[in-house]
Protein backbone atom coordinates (compact mmCIF):
# COMPACT_ATOMS: atom_id res chain seq x y z
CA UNK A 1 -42.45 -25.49 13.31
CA UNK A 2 -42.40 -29.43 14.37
CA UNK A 3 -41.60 -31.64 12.29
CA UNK A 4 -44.28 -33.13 9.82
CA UNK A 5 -46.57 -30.22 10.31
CA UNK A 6 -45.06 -27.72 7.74
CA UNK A 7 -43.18 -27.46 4.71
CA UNK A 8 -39.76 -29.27 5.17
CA UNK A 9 -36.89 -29.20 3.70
CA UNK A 10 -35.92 -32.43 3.09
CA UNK A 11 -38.56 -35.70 2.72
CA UNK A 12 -37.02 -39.60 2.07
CA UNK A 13 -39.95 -42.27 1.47
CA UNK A 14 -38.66 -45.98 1.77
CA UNK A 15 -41.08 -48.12 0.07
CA UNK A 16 -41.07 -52.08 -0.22
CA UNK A 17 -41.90 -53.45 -3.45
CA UNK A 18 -45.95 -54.34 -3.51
CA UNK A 19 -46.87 -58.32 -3.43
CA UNK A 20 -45.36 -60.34 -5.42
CA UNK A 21 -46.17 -63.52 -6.82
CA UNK A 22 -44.04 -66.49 -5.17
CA UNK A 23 -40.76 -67.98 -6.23
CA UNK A 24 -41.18 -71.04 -8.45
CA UNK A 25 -39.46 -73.20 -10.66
CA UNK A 26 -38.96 -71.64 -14.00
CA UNK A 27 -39.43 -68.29 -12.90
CA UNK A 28 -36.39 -66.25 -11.46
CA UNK A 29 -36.16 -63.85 -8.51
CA UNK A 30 -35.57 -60.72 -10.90
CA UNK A 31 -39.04 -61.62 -12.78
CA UNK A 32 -41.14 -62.12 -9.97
CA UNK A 33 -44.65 -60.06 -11.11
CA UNK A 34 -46.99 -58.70 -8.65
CA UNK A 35 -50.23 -59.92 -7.82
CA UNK A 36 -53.45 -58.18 -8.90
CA UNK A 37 -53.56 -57.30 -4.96
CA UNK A 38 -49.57 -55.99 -5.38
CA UNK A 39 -51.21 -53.62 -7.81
CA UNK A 40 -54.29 -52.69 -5.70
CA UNK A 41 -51.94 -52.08 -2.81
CA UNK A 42 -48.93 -50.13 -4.56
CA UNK A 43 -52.08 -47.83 -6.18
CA UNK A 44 -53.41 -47.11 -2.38
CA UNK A 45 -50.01 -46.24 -1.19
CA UNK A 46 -49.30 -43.74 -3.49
CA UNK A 47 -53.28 -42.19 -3.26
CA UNK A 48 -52.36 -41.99 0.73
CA UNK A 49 -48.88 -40.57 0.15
CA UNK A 50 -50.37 -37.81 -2.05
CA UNK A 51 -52.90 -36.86 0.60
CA UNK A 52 -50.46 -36.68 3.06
CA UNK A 53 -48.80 -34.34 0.68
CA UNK A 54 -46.28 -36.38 -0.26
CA UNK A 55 -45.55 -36.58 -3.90
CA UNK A 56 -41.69 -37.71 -4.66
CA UNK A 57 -40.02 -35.14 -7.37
CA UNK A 58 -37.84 -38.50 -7.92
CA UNK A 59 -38.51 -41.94 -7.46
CA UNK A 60 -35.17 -44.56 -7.42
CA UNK A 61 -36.54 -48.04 -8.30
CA UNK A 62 -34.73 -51.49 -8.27
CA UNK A 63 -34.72 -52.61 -11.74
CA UNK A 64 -36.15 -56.44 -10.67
CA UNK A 65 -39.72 -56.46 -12.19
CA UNK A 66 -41.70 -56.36 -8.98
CA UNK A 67 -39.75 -52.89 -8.24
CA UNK A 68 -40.71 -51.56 -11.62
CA UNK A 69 -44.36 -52.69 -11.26
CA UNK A 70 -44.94 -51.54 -8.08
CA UNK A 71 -43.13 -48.12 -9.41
CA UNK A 72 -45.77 -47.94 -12.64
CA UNK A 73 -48.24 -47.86 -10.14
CA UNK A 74 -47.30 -44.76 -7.55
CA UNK A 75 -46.16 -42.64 -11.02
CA UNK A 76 -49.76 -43.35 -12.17
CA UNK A 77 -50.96 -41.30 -9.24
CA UNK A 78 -48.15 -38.43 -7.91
CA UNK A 79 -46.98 -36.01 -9.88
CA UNK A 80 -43.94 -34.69 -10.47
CA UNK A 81 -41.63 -37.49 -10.22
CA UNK A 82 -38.78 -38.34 -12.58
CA UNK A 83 -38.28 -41.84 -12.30
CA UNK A 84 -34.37 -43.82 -12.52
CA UNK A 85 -34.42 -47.21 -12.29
CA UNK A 86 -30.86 -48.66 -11.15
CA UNK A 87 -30.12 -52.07 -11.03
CA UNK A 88 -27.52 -51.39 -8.24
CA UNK A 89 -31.03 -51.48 -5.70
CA UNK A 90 -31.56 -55.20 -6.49
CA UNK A 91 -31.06 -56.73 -3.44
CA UNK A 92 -28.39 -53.75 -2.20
CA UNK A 93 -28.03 -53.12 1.37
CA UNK A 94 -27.79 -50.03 3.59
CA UNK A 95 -24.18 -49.02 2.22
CA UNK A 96 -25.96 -49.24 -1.68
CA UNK A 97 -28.90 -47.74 -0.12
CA UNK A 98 -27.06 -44.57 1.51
CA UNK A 99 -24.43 -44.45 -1.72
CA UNK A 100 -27.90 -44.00 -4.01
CA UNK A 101 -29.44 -41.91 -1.86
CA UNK A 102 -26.39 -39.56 -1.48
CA UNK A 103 -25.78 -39.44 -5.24
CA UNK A 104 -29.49 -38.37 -5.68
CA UNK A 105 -30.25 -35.82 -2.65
CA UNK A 106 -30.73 -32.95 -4.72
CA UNK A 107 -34.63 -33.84 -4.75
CA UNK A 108 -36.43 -32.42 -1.85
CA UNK A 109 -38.98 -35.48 -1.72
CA UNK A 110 -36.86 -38.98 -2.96
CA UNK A 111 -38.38 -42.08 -2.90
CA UNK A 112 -36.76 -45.25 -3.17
CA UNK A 113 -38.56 -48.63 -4.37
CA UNK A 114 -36.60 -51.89 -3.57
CA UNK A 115 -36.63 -54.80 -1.59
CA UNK A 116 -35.84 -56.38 2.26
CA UNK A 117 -33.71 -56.97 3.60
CA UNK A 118 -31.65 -54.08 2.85
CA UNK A 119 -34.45 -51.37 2.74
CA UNK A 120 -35.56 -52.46 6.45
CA UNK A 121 -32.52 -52.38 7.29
CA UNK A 122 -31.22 -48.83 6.28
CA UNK A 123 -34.50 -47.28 7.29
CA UNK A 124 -33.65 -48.88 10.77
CA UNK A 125 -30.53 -47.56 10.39
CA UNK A 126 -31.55 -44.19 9.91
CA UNK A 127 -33.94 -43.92 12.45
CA UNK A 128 -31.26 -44.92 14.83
CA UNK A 129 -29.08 -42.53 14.03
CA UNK A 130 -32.37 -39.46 13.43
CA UNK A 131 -34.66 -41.14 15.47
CA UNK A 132 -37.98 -40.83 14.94
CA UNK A 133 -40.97 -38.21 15.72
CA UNK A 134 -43.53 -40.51 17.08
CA UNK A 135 -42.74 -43.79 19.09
CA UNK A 136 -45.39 -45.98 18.13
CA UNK A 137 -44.16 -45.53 14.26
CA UNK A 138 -40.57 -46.59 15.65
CA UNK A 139 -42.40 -49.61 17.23
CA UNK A 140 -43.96 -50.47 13.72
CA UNK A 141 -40.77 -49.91 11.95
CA UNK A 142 -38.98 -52.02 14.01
CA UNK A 143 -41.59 -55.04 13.98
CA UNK A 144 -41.17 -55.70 9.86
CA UNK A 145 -41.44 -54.07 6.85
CA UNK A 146 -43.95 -56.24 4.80
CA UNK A 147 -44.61 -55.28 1.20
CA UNK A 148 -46.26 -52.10 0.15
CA UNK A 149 -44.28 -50.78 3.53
CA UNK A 150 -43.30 -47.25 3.27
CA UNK A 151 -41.36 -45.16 5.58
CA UNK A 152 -41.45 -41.67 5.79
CA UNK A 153 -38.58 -39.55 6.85
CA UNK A 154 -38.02 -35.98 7.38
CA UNK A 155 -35.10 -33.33 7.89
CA UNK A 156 -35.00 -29.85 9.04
CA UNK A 157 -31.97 -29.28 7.08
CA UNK A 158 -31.37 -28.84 3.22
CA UNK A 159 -27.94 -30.15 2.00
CA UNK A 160 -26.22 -33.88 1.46
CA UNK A 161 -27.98 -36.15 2.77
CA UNK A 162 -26.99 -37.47 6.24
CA UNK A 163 -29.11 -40.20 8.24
CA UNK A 164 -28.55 -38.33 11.82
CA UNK A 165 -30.57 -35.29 10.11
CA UNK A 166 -34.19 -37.51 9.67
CA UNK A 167 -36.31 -37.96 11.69
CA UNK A 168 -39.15 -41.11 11.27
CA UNK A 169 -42.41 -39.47 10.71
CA UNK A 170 -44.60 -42.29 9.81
CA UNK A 171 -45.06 -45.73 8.62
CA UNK A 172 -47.65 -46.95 6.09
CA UNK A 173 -48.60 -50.39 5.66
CA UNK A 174 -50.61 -51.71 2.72
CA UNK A 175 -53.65 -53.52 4.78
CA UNK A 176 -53.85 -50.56 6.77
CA UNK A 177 -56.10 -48.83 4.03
CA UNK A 178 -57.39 -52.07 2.29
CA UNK A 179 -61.25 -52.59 2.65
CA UNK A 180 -61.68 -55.62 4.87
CA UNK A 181 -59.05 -57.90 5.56
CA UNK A 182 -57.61 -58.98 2.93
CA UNK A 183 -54.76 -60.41 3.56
């Protein structure tokens, strides 16, 4: 069966924290809320993740506030997740990324909430090693990874997790199902 068509055995989901309002004085980076469209956004990505039929059984979530929020918002709308916040995804990069990832592969759908540059930067690195199923989501992986991003990966395989083994499927971006153009 090809990939993305069937039941697989192994799904990761990469998802950028929604948007955020901006750094300013008096407020630090770790309390940084979203904005009422960060909410709107993060709720939309997890209604076209479920109709895709992809529901996490876990979601791993920076602990920053933005993280969290955006996190409330998908849980309001799959089922089935268990979420684990982890204040080691705060601003990790790919080695933090792959070390959570590893420790928590026993879910067959994992999603992982957290923040650039290290969450563009391992799903590139994944893709490079898995590739990817479809070039023009490659293309729109490699352009950025704005917020509300989410990457979707999939392996034929069940076992540890191991970037050569997924494959890009498909990349969802927030304005992509917003009504207008709201940017």
């Amino acid at each position: 069966m090809p990939p993305g068509t069937g039941a697989p055995m192994k799904r990761l989901i990469l998802m950028r924290h929604a948007k955020t309002e901006p750094w300013s004085e008096g407020i630090d980076d770790f309390g940084r809320a979203l904005t009422p469209q960060g909410h709107l956004d993060a709720e939309r990505m997890a209604q076209e993740l479920v109709s895709l039929g992809w529901s996490p059984e876990r979601i791993l979530v920076s602990s920053a506030r933005r993280a969290r929020e955006t996190c409330s918002e998908v849980a309001a709308v799959v089922t089935g997740e268990k979420v684990r916040p982890m204040e080691s995804l705060y601003l990790t990069g790919v080695r933090g990324l792959t070390e959570a990832v590893a420790h928590n592969d026993a879910a067959e759908t994992l999603m992982v909430i957290g923040h650039n540059p290290g969450l563009h930067d391992f799903a590139l690195a994944i893709m490079r090693e898995g590739g990817a199923v479809d070039h023009q989501a490659s293309q729109r992986l490699g352009e950025k990874f704005p917020t509300s991003c989410a990457a979707l990966f999939e392996a034929d395989e069940a076992g540890p997790f191991v970037p050569a083994h997924f494959r890009l499927i498909r990349v969802l971006r927030a304005k992509d199902f917003r009504d207008g153009d709201a940017d």
